[in-house]
N, C-alpha and C. Protein backbone atom coordinates (compact mmCIF):
# COMPACT_ATOMS: atom_id res chain seq x y z
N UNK A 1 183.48 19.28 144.83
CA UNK A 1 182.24 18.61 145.15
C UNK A 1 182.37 17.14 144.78
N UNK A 2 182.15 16.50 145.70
CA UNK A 2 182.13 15.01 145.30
C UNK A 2 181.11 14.33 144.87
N UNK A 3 180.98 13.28 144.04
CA UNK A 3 179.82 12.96 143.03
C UNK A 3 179.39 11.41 143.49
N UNK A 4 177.72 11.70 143.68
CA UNK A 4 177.67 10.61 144.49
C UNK A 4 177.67 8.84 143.47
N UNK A 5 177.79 8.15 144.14
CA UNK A 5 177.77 6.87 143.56
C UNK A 5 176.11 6.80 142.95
N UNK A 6 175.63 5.61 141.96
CA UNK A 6 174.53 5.53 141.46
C UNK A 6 174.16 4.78 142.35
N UNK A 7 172.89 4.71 143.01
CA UNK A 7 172.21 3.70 143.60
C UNK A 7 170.64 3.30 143.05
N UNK A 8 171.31 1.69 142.62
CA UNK A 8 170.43 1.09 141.75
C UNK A 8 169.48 -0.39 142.33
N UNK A 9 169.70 -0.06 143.80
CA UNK A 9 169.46 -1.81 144.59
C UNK A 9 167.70 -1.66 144.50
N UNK A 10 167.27 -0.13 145.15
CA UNK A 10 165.69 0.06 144.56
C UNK A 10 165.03 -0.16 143.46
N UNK A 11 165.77 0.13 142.52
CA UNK A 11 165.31 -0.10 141.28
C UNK A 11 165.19 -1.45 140.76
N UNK A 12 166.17 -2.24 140.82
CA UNK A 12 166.17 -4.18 140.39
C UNK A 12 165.49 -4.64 141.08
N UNK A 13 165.54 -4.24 142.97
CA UNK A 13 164.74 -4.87 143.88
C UNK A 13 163.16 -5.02 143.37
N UNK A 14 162.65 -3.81 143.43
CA UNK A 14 161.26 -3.91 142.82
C UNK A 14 160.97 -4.17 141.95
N UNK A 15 161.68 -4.41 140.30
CA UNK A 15 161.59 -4.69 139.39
C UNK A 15 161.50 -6.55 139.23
N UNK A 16 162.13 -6.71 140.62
CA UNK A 16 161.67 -8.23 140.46
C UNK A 16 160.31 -9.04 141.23
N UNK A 17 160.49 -7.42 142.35
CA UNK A 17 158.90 -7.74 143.08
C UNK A 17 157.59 -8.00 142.06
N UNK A 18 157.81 -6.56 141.39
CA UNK A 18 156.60 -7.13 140.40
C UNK A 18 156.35 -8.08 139.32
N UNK A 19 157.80 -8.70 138.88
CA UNK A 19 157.72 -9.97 137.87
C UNK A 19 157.37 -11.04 139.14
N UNK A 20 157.13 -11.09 140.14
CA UNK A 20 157.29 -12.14 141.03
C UNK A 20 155.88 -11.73 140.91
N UNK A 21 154.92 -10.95 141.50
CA UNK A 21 153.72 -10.54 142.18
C UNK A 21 152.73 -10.61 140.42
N UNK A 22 153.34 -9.90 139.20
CA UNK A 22 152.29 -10.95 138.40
C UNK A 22 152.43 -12.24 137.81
N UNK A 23 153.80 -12.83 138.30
CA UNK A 23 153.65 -14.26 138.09
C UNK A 23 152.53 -14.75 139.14
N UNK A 24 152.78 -14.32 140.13
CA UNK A 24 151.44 -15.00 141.38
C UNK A 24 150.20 -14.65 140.99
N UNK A 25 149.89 -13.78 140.32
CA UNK A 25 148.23 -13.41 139.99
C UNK A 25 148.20 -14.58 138.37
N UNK A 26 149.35 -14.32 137.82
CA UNK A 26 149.11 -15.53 136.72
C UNK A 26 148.82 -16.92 137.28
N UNK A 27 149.44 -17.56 137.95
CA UNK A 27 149.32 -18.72 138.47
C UNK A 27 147.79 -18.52 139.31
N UNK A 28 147.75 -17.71 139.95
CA UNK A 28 146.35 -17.62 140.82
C UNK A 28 145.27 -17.64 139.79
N UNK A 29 145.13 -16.67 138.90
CA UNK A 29 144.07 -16.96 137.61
C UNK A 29 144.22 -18.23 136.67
N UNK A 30 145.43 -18.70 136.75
CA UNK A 30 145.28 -19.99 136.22
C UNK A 30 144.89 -21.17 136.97
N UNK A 31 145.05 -21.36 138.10
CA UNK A 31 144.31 -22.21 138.90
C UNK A 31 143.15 -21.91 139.43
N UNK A 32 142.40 -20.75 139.25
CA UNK A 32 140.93 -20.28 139.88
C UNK A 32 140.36 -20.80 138.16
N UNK A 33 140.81 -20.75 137.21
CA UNK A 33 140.49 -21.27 135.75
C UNK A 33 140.11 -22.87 135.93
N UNK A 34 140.81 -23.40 136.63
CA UNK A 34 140.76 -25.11 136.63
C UNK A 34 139.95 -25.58 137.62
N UNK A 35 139.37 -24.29 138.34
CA UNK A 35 138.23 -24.81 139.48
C UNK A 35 136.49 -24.82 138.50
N UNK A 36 136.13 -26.08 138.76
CA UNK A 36 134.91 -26.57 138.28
C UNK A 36 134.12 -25.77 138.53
N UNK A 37 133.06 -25.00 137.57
CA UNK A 37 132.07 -24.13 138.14
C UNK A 37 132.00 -22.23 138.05
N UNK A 38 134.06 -22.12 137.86
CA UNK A 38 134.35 -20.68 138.58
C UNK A 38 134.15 -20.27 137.60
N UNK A 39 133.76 -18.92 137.33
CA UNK A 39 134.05 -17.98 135.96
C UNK A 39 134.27 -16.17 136.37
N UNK A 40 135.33 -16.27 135.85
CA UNK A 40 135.70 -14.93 136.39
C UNK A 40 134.89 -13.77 135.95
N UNK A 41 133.59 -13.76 135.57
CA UNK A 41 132.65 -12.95 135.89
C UNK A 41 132.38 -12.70 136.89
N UNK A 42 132.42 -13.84 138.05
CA UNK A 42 132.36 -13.89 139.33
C UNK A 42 133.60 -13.15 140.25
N UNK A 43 134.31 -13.00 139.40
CA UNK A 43 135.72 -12.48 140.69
C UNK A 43 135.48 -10.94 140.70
N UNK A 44 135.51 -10.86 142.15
CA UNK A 44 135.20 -9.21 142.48
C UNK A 44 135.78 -8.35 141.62
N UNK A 45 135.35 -7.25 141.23
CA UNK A 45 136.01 -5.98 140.86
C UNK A 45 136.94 -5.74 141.64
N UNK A 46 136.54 -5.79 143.21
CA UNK A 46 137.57 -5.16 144.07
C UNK A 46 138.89 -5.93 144.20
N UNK A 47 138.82 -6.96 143.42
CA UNK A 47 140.74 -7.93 143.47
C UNK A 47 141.10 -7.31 142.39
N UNK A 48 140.26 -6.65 141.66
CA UNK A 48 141.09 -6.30 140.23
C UNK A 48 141.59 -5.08 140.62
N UNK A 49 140.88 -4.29 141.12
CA UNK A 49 141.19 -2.88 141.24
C UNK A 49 142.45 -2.85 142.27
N UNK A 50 142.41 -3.63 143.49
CA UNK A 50 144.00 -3.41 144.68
C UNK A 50 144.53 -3.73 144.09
N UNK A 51 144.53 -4.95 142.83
CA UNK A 51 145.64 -5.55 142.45
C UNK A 51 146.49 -4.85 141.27
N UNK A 52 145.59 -3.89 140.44
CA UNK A 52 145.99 -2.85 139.77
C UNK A 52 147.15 -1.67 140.12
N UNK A 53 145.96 -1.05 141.81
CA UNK A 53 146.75 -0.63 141.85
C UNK A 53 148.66 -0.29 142.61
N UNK A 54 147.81 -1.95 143.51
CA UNK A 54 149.42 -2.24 143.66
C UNK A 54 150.57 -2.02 142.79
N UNK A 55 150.14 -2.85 141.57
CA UNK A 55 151.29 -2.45 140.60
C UNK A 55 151.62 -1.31 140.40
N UNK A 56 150.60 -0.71 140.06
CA UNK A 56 151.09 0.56 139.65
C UNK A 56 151.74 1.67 140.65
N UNK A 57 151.45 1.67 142.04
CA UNK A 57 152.09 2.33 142.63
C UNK A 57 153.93 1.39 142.95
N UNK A 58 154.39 -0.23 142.99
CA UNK A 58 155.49 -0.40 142.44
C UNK A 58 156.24 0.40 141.43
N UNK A 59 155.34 0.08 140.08
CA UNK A 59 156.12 1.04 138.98
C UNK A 59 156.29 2.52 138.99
N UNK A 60 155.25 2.97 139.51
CA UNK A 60 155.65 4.38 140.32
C UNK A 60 156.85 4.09 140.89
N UNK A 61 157.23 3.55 141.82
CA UNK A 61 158.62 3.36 143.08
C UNK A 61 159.78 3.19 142.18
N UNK A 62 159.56 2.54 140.77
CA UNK A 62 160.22 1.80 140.00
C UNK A 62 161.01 3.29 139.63
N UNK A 63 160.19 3.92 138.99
CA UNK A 63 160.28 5.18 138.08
C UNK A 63 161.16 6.39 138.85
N UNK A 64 160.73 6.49 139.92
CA UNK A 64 161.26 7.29 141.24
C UNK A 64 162.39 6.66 141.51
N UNK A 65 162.99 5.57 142.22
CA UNK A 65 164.26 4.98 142.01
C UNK A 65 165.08 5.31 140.82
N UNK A 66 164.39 4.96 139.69
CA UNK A 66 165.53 5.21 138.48
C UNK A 66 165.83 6.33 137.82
N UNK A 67 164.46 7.79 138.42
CA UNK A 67 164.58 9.16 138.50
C UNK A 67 166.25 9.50 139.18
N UNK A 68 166.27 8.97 140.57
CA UNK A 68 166.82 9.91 141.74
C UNK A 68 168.28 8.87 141.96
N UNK A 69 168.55 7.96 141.41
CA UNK A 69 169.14 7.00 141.53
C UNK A 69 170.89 7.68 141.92
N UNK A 70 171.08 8.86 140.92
CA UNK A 70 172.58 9.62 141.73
C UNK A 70 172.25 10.67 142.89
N UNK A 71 170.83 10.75 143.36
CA UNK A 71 170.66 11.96 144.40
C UNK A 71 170.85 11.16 146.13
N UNK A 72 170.34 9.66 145.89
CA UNK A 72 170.59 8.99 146.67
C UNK A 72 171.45 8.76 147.65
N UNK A 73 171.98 9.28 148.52
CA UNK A 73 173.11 9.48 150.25
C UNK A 73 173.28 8.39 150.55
N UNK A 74 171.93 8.43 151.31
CA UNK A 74 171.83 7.00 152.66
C UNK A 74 171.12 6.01 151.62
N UNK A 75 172.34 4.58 151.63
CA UNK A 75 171.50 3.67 150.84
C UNK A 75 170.79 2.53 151.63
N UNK A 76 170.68 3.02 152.87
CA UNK A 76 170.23 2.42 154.38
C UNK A 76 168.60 2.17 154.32
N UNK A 77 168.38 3.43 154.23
CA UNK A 77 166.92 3.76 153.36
C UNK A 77 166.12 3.13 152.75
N UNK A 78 166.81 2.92 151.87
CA UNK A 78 166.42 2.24 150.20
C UNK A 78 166.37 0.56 150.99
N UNK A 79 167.39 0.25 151.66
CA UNK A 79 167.44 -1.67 151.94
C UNK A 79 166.54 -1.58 152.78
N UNK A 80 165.88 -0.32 153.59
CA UNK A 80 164.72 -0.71 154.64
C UNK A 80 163.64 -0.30 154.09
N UNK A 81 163.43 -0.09 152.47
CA UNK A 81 162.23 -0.10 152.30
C UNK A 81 161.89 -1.45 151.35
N UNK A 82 163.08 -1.78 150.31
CA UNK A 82 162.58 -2.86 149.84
C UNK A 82 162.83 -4.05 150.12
N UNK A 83 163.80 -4.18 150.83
CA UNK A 83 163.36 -5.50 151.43
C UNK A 83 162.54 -6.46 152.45
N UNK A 84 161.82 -5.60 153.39
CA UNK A 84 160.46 -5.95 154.15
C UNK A 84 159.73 -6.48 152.92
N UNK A 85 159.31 -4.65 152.09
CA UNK A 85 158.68 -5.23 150.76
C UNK A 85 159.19 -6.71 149.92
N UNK A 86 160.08 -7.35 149.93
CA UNK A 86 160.34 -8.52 149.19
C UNK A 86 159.93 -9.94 150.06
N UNK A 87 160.10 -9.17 151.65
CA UNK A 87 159.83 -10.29 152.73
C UNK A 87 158.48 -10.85 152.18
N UNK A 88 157.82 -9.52 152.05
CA UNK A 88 155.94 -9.65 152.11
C UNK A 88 155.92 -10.10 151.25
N UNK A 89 156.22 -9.18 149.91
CA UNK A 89 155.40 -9.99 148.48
C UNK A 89 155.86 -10.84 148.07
N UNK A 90 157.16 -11.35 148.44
CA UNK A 90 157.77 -12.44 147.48
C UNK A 90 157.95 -13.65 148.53
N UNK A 91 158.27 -13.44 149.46
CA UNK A 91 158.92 -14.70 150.25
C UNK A 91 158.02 -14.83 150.61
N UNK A 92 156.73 -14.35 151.48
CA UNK A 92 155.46 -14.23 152.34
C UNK A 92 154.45 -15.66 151.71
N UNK A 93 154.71 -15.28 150.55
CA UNK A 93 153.83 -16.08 149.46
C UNK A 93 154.25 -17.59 149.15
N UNK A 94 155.11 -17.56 149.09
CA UNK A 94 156.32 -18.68 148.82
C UNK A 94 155.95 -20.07 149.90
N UNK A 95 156.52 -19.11 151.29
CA UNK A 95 155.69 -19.74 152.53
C UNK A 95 154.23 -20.63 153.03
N UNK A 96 154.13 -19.60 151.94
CA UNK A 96 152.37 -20.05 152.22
C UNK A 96 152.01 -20.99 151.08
N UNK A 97 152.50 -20.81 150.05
CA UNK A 97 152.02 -22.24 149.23
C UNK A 97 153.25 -23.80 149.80
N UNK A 98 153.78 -23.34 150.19
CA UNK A 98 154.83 -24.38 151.24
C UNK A 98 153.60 -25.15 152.11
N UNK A 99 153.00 -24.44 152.82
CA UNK A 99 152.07 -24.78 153.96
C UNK A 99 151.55 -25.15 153.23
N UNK A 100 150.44 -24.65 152.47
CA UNK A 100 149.22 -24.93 152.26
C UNK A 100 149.85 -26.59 151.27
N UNK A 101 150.66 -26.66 150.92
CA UNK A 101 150.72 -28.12 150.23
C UNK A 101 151.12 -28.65 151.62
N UNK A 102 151.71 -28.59 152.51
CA UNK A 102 152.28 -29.68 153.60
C UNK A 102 150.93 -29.90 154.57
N UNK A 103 149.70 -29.08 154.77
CA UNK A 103 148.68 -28.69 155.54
C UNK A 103 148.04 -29.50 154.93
N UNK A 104 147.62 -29.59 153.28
CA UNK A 104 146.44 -30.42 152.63
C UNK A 104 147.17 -32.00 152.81
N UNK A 105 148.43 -32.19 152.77
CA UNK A 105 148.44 -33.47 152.92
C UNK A 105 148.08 -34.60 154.60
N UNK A 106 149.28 -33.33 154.94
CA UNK A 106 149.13 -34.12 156.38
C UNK A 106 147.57 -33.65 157.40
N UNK A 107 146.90 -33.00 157.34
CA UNK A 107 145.60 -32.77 158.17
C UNK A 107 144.22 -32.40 157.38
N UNK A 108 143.19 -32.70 158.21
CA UNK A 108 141.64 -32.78 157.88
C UNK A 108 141.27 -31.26 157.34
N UNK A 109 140.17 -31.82 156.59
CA UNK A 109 139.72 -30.37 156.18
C UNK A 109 139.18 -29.44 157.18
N UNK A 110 138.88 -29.68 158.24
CA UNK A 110 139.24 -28.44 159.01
C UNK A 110 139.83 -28.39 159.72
N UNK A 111 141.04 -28.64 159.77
CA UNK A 111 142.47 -28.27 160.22
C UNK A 111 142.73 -27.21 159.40
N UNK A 112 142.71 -27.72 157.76
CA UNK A 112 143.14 -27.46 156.82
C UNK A 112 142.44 -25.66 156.63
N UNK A 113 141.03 -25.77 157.12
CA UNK A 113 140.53 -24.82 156.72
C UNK A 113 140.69 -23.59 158.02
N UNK A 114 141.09 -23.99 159.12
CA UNK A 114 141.45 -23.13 160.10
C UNK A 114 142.52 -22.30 159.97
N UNK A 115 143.62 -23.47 159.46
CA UNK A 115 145.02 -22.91 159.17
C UNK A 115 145.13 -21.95 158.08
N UNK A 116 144.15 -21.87 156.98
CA UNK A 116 144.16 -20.97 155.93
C UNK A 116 143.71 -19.83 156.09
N UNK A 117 142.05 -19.79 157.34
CA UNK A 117 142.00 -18.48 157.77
C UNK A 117 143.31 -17.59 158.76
N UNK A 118 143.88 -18.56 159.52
CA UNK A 118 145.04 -17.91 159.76
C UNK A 118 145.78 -17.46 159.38
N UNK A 119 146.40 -17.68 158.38
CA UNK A 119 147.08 -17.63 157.09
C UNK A 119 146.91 -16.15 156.60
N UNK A 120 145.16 -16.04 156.20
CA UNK A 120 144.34 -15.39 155.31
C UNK A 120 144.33 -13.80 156.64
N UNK A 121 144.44 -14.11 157.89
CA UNK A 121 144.73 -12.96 158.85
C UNK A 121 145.80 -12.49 158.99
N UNK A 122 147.06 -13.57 159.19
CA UNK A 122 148.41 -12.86 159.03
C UNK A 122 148.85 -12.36 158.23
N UNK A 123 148.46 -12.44 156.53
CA UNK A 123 148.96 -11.66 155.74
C UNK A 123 147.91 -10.48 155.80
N UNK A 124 147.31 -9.96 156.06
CA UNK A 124 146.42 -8.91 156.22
C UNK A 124 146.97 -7.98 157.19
N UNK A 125 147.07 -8.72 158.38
CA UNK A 125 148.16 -7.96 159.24
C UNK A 125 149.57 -7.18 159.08
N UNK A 126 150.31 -8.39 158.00
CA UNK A 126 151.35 -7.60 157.82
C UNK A 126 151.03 -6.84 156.87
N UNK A 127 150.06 -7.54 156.50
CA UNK A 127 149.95 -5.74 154.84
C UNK A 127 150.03 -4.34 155.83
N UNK A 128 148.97 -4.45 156.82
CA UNK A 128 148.89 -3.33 157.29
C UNK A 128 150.05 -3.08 157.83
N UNK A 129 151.39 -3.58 158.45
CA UNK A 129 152.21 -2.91 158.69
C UNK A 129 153.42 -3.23 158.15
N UNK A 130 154.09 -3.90 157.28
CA UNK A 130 155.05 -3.90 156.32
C UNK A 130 154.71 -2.96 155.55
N UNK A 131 153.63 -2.96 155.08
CA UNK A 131 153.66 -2.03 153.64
C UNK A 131 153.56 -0.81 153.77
N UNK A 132 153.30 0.44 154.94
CA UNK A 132 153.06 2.01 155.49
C UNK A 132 154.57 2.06 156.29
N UNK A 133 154.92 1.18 156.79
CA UNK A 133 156.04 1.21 157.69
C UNK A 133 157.32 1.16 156.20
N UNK A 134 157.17 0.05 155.26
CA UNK A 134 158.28 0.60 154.47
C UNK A 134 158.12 1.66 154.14
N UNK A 135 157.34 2.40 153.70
CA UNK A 135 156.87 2.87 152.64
C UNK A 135 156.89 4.47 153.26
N UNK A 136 157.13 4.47 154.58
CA UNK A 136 157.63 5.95 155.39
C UNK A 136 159.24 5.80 155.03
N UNK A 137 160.10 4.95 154.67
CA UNK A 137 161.42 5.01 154.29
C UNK A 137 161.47 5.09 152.85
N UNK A 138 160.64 5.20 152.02
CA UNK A 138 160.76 5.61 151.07
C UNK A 138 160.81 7.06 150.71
N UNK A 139 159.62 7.63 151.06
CA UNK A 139 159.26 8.90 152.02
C UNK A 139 160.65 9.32 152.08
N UNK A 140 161.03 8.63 153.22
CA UNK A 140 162.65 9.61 153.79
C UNK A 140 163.59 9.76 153.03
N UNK A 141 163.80 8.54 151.97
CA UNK A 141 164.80 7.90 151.16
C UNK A 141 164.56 9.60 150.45
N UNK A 142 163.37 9.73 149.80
CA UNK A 142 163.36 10.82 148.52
C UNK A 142 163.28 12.31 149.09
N UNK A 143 163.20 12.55 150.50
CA UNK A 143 163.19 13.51 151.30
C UNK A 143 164.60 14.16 151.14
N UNK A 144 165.49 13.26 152.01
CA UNK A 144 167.01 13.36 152.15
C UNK A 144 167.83 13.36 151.09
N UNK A 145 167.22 13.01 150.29
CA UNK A 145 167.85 13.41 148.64
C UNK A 145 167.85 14.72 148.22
N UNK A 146 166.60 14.95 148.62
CA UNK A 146 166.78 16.68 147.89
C UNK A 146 167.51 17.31 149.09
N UNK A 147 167.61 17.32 149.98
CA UNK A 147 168.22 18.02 151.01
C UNK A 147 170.19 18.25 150.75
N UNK A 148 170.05 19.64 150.88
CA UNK A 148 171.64 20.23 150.29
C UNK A 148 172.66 19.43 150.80
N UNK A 149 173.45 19.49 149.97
CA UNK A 149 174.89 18.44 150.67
C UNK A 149 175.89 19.70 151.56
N UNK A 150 175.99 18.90 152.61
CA UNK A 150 177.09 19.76 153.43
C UNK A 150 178.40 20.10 152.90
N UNK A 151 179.12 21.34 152.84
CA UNK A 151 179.98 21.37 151.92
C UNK A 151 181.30 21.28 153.80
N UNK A 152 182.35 21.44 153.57
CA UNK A 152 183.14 20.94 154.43
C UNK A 152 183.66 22.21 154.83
N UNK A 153 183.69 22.68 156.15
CA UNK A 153 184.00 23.72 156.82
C UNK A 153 185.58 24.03 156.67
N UNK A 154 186.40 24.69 156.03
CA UNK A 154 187.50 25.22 155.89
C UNK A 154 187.92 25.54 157.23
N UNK A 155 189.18 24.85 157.87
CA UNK A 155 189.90 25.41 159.00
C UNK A 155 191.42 26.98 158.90
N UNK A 156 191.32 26.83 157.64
CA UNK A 156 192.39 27.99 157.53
C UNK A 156 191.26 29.15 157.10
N UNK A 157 192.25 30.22 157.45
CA UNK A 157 191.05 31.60 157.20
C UNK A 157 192.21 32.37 156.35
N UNK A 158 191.19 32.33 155.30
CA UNK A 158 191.67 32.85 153.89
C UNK A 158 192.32 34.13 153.89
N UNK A 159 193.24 33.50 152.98
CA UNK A 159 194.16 34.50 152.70
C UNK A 159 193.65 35.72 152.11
N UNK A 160 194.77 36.93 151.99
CA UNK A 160 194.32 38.30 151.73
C UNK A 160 194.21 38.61 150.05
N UNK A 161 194.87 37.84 149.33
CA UNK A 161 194.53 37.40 147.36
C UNK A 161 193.61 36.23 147.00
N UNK A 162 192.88 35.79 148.17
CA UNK A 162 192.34 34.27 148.00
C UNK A 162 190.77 35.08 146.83
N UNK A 163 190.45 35.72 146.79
CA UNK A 163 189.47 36.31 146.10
C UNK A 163 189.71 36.42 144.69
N UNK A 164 190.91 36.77 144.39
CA UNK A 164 191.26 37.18 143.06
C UNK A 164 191.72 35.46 142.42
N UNK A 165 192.00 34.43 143.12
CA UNK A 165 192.46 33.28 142.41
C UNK A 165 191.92 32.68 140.98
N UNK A 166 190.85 32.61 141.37
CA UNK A 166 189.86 32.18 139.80
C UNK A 166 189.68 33.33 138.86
């Protein structure tokens, strides 16, 4: 029986998604802090609660990766689930504070404010389909793991002491 390699690219991958995703809620609460007026009494329950449980279903993924990490086959799987996921949460974001500083300088506030609802729609969009669309290859990733390994079809037909060997 051959012993599979460890596969560990799920596990670091997401482990940096979420140092990336609460550095962005740090920086986001630290600059909603420096807005005149704001007090996060005011900030919905409901950003606290998706944003909760985003994480926590990551560290779930986290935990599951570093569960199954030698049951792992196809590591095909695993690169098509977390890296969309890194497209979205990490680079997605990146992008957008790119814009939004090149947008506030060069155009009017409502340029400025058009381009942000756009912004504010395309990432909504891809939530809805980056994040169910990876997240069915994760699905598969932990599916095809438990599924029996093919053992290799013998072309000679055993001998007449082959029973007694062991």
């Amino acid at each position: 029986m051959t012993r599979i390699k460890r596969s560990l690219l799920g596990f670091w991958v997401l482990i940096a998604i979420v140092v990336f995703h609460l550095l962005f809620l740090y920086i986001t609460c630290r600059n909603l802090r420096n807005i005149q007026g704001f007090s996060f009494d005011r900030l919905p329950l409901r950003f606290l609660i998706v944003e909760f449980i985003v994480v926590a279903i990551l560290v779930a993924e986290i935990i599951t990766y570093w569960s199954y990490r030698y049951k792992i086959r196809n590591k095909w799987w695993v690169r098509l689930h977390v890296w969309p996921l890194v497209s979205f949460m990490v680079l997605f974001p990146l992008l957008v504070l790119f814009f939004n500083f090149s947008m506030a300088r060069h155009y009017s506030p409502g340029g400025y404010g058009s381009f942000s609802e756009f912004l504010l729609k395309l990432r909504v969009y891809l939530f809805w389909t980056v994040i169910p669309v990876s997240h069915i290859f994760f699905i598969v990733t932990i599916v095809q793991s438990f599924r029996p390994v093919k053992q290799p079809v013998s072309d000679e037909a055993p001998g007449l002491l082959d029973e007694f060997i062991n």
